[in-house]
Protein backbone atom coordinates (compact mmCIF):
# COMPACT_ATOMS: atom_id res chain seq x y z
CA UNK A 1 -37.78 59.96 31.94
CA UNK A 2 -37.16 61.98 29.13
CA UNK A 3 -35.57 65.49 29.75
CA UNK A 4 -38.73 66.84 27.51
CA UNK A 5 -40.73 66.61 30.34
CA UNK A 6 -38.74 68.54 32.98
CA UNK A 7 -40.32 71.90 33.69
CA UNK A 8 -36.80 73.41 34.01
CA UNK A 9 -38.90 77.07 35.35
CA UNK A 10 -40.80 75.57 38.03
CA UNK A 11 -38.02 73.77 39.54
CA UNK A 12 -36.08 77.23 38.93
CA UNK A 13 -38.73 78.22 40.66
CA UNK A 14 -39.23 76.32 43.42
CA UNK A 15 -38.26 77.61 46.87
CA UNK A 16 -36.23 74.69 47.23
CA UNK A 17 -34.26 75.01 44.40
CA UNK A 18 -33.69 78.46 45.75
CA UNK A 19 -32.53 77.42 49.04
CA UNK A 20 -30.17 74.44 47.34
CA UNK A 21 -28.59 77.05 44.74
CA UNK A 22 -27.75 79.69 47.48
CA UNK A 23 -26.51 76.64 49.92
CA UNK A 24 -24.12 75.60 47.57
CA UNK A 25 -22.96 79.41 46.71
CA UNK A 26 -22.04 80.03 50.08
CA UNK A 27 -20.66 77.59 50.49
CA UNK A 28 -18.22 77.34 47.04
CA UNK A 29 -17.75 80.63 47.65
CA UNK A 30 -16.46 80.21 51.31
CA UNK A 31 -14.15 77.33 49.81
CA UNK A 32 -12.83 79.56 46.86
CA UNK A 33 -11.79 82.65 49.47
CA UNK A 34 -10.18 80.64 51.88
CA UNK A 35 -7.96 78.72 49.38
CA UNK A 36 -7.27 82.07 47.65
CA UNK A 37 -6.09 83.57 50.73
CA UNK A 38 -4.16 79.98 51.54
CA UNK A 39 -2.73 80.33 47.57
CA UNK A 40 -0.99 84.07 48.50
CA UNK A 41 0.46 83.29 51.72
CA UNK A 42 2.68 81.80 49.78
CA UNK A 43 4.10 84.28 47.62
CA UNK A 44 3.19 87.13 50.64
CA UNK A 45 5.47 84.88 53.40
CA UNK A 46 8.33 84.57 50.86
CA UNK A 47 8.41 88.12 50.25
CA UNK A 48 7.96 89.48 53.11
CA UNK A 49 8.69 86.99 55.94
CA UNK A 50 12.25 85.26 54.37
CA UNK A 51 13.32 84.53 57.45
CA UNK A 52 10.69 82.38 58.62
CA UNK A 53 10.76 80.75 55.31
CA UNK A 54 14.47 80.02 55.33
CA UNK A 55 14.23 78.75 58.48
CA UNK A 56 15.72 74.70 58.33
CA UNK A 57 13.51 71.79 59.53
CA UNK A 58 15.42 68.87 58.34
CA UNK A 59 17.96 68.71 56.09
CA UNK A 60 17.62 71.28 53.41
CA UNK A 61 14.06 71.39 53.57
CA UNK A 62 12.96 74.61 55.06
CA UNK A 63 8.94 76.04 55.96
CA UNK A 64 8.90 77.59 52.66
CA UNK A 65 8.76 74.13 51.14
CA UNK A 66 6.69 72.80 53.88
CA UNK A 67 4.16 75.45 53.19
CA UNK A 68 4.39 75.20 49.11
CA UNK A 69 3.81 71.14 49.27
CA UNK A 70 0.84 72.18 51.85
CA UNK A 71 -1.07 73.87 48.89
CA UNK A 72 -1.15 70.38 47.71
CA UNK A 73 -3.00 68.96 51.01
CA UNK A 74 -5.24 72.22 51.35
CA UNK A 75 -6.15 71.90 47.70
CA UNK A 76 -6.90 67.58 48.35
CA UNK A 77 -9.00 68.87 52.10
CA UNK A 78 -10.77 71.35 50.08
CA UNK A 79 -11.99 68.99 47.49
CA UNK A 80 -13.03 66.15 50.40
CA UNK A 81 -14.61 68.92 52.51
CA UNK A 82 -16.89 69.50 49.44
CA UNK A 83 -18.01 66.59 47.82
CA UNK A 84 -18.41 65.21 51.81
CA UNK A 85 -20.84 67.96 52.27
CA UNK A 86 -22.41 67.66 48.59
CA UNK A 87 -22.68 63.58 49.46
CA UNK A 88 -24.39 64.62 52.86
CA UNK A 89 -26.72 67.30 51.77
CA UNK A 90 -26.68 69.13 48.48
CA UNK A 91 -27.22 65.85 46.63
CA UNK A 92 -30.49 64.99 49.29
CA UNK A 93 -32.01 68.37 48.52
CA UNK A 94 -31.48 68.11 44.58
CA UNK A 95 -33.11 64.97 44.49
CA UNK A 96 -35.65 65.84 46.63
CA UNK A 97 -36.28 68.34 43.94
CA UNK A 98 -36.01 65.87 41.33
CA UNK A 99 -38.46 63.69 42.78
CA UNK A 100 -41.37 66.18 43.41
CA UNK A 101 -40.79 67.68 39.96
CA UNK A 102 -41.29 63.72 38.54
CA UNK A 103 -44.23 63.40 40.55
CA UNK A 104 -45.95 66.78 39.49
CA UNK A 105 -45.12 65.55 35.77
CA UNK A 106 -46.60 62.37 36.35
């Protein structure tokens, strides 16, 4: 299939499409604020809440490290959580799209 025969409008169109794109907005969006708020905790606990920060869990690693290598985790979760959920159903609907705007084509 060439892409000169995909009616890019109707599937921009398509109530579908509609229902896929705002899916997936809400959803990135939801992702992007929670690992924005996650990001300044960071920089928020150290400034204002040293103590906790400081406080020794073994060795001379403290929660303030803890927390800073977590960023690394959330960031990894963040990035499963989505393509899980883009494997699962954002990928069904888009070819679902796909395939009715191939068989109105054909």
């Amino acid at each position: 299939m060439s892409n000169t025969n995909i009616n890019w409008a109707a599937i921009d169109a398509n109530p579908k499409f509609q229902t896929l794109h705002r899916k997936k907005t809400v959803f990135l969006w939801s992702l992007m604020i929670f690992s924005i708020i996650y990001y300044f905790m960071l920089p928020i606990g150290a400034a204002y809440y040293q103590e906790l920060f400081k406080t020794k869990v073994w060795g001379v690693i403290n929660i303030g490290i803890l927390f800073a290598l977590s960023e690394f985790v959330v960031a990894w979760v963040l990035a499963f959580v989505y393509s899980k959920k883009a494997n699962a159903e954002f990928d069904a609907m888009a070819q679902e799209i796909i395939n009715e705007s191939v068989n109105k084509g054909a």
